[in-house]
C-alpha atoms as a PDB file:
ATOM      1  CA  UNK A   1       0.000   0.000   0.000  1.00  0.00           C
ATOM      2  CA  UNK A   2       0.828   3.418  -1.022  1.00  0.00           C
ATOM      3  CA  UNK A   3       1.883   6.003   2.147  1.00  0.00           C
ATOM      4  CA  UNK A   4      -0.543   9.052   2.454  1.00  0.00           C
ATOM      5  CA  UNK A   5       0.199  12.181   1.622  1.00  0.00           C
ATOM      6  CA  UNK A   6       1.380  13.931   4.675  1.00  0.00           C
ATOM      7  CA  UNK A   7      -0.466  17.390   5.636  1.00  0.00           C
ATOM      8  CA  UNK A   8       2.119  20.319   6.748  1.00  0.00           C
ATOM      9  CA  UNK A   9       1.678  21.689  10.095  1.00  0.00           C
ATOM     10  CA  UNK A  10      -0.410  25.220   9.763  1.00  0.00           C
ATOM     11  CA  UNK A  11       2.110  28.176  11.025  1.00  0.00           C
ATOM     12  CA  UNK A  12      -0.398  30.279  12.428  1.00  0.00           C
ATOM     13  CA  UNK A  13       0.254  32.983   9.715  1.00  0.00           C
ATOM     14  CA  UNK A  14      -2.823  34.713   8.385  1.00  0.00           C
ATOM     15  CA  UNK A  15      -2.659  34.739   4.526  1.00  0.00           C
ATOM     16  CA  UNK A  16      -1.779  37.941   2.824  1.00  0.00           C
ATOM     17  CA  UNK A  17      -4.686  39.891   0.911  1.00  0.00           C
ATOM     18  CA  UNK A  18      -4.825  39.457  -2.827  1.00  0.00           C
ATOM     19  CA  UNK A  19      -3.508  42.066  -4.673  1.00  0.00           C
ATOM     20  CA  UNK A  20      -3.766  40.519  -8.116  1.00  0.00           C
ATOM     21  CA  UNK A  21      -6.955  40.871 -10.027  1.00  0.00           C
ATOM     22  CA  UNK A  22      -6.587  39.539 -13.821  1.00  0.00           C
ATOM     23  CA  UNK A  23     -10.401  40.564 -14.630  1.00  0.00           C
ATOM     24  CA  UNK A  24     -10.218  43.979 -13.544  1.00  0.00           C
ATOM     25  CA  UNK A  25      -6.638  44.824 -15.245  1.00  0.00           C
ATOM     26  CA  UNK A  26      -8.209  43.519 -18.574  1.00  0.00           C
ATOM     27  CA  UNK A  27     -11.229  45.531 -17.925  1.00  0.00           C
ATOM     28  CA  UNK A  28      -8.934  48.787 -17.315  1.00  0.00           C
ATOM     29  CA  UNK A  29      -7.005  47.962 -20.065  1.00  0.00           C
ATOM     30  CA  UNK A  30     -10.283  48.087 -22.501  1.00  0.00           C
ATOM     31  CA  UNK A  31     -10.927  51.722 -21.758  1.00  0.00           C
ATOM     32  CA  UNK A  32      -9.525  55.048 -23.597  1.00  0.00           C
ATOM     33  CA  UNK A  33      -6.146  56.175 -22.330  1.00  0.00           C
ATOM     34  CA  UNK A  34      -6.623  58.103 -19.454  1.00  0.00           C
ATOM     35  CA  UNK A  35      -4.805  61.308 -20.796  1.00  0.00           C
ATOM     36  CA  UNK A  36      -5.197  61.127 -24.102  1.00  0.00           C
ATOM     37  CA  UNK A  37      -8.551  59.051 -24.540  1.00  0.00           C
ATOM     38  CA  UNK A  38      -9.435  58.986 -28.350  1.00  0.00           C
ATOM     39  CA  UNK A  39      -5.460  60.171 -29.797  1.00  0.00           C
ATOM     40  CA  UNK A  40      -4.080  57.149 -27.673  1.00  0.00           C
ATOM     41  CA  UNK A  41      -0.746  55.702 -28.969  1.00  0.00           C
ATOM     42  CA  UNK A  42       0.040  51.902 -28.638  1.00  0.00           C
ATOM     43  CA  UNK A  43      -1.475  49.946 -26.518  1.00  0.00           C
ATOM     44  CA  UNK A  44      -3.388  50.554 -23.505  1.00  0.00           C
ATOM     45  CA  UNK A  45      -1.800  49.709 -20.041  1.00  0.00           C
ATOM     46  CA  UNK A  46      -2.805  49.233 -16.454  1.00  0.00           C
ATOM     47  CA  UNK A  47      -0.318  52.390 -15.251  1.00  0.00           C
ATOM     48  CA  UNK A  48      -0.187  51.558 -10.746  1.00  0.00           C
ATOM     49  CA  UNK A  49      -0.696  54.117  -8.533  1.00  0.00           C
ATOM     50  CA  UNK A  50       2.469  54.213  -6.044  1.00  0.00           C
ATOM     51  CA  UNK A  51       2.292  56.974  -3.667  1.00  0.00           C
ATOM     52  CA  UNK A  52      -0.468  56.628  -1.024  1.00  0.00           C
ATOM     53  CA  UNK A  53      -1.563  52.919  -1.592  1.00  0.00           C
ATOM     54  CA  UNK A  54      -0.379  49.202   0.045  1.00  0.00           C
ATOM     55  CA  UNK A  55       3.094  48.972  -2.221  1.00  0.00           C
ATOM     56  CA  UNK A  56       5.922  49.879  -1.210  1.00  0.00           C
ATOM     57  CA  UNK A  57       9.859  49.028  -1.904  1.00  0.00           C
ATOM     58  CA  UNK A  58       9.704  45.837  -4.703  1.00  0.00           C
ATOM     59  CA  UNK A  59       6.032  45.598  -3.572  1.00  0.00           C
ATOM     60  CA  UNK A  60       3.696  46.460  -6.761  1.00  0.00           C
ATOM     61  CA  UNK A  61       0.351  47.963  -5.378  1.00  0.00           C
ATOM     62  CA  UNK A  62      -2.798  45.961  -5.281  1.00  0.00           C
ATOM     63  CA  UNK A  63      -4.433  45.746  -8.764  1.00  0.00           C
ATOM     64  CA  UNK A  64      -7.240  48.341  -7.992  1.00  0.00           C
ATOM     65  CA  UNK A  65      -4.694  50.602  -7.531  1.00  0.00           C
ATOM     66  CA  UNK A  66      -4.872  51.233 -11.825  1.00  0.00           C
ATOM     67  CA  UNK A  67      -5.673  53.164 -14.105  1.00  0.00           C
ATOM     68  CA  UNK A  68      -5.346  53.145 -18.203  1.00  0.00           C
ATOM     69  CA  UNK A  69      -2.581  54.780 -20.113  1.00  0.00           C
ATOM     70  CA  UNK A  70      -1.101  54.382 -23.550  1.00  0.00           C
ATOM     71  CA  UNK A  71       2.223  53.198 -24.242  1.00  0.00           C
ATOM     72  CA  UNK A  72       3.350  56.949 -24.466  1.00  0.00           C
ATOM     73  CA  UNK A  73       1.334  58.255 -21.450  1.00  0.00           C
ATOM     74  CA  UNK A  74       2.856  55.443 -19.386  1.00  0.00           C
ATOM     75  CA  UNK A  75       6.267  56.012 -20.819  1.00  0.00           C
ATOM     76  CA  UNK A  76       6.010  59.844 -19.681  1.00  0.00           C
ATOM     77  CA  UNK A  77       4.585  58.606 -16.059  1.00  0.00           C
ATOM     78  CA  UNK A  78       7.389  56.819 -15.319  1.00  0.00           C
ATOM     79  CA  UNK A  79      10.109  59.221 -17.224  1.00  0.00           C
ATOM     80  CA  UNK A  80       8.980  62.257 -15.399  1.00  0.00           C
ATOM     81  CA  UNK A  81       7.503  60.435 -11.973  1.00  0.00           C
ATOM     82  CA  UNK A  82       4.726  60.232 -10.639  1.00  0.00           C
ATOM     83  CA  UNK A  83       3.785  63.266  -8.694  1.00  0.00           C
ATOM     84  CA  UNK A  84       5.165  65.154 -11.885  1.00  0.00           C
ATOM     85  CA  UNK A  85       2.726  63.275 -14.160  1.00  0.00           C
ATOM     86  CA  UNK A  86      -0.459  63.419 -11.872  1.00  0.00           C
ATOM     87  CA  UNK A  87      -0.295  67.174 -11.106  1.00  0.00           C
ATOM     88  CA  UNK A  88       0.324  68.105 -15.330  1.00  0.00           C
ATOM     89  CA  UNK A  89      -2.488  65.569 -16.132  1.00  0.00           C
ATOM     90  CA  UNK A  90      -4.971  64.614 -13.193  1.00  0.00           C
ATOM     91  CA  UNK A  91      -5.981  67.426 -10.773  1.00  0.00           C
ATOM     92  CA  UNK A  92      -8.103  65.264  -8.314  1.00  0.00           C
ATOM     93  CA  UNK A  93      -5.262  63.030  -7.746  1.00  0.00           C
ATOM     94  CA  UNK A  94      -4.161  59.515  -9.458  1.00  0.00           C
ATOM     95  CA  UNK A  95      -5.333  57.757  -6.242  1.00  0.00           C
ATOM     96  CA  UNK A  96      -8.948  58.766  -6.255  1.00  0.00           C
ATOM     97  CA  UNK A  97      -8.630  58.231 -10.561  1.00  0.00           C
ATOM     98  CA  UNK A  98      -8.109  54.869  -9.917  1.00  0.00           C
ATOM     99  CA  UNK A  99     -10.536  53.716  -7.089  1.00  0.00           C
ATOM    100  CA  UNK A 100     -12.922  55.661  -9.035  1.00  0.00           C
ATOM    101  CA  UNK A 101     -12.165  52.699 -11.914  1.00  0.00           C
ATOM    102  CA  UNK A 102     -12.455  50.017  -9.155  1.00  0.00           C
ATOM    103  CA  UNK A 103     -15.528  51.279  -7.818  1.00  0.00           C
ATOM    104  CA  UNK A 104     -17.315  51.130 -11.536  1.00  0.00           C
ATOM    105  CA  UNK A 105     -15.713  47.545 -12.385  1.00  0.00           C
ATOM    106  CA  UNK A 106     -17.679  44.592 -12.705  1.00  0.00           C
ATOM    107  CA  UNK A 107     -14.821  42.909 -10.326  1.00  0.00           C
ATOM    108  CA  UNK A 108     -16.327  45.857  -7.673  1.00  0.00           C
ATOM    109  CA  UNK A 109     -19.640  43.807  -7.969  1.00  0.00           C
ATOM    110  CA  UNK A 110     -18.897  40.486  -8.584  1.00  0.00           C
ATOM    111  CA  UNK A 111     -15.560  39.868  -6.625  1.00  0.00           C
ATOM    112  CA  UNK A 112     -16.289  40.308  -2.292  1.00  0.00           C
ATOM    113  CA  UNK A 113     -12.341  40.216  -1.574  1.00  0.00           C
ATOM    114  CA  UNK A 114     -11.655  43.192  -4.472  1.00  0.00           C
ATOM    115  CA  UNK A 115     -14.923  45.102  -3.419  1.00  0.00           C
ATOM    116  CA  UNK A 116     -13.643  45.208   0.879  1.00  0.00           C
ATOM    117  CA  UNK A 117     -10.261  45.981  -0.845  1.00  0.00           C
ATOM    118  CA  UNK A 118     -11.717  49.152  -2.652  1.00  0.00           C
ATOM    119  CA  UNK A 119     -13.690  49.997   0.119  1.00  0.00           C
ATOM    120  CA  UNK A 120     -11.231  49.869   2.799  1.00  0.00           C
ATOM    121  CA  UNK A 121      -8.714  52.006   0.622  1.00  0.00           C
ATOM    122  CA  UNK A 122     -11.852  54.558  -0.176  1.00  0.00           C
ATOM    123  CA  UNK A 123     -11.977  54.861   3.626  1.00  0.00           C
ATOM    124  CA  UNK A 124      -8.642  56.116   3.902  1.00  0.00           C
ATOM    125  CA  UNK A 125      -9.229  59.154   1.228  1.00  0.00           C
END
């Protein structure tokens, strides 16, 4: 007879909150470009809001963190930084831009985990 498959111990370690959400990126990624919306260049990208949200150092930011940008507008974001970028092109902030695309995804209605995450985050504007 074959030995069973041995269960690991638990650690007692709560499991860390998702922060990747496939639906809603593609969902992001089917809109205009944020900046230039028709005149768009390239493709469109999920572009991840840094300052103010759960990354940090090698840590990308949970997925409803983003918003869409073109190839070029993502280019510039990154060339010129952030705060650069969001106070030349997005006056109410890059933050609230993006949880106000997480708050109108489908993943906002269908998806309890993403929809606490969103909520918790709107909490702390």
């Amino acid at each position: 007879m074959f030995p069973k498959r041995r269960k690991p111990p638990k650690s007692g370690i709560a499991r860390a909150p998702r922060r990747e959400y496939p639906s809603h990126r593609g969902w992001v990624r089917g809109h205009e470009c944020a900046v230039d919306g028709p005149h768009s260049e390239g493709r469109i990208e999920c572009a991840h809001v840094r300052i103010g949200t759960d990354g940090g150092t090698q840590l990308k930011p949970s997925d409803f963190f983003t918003y869409p940008l073109c190839q070029r507008c993502h280019g510039e974001q990154h060339a010129t930084g952030e705060r650069t970028f969001e106070a030349k092109y997005f006056p109410k902030g890059l933050r609230a831009t993006a949880l106000e695309y997480a708050r109108r995804s489908p993943s906002y209605f269908k998806d309890e985990e993403f929809r606490t995450g969103v909520d918790k985050a709107l909490e702390g504007n």
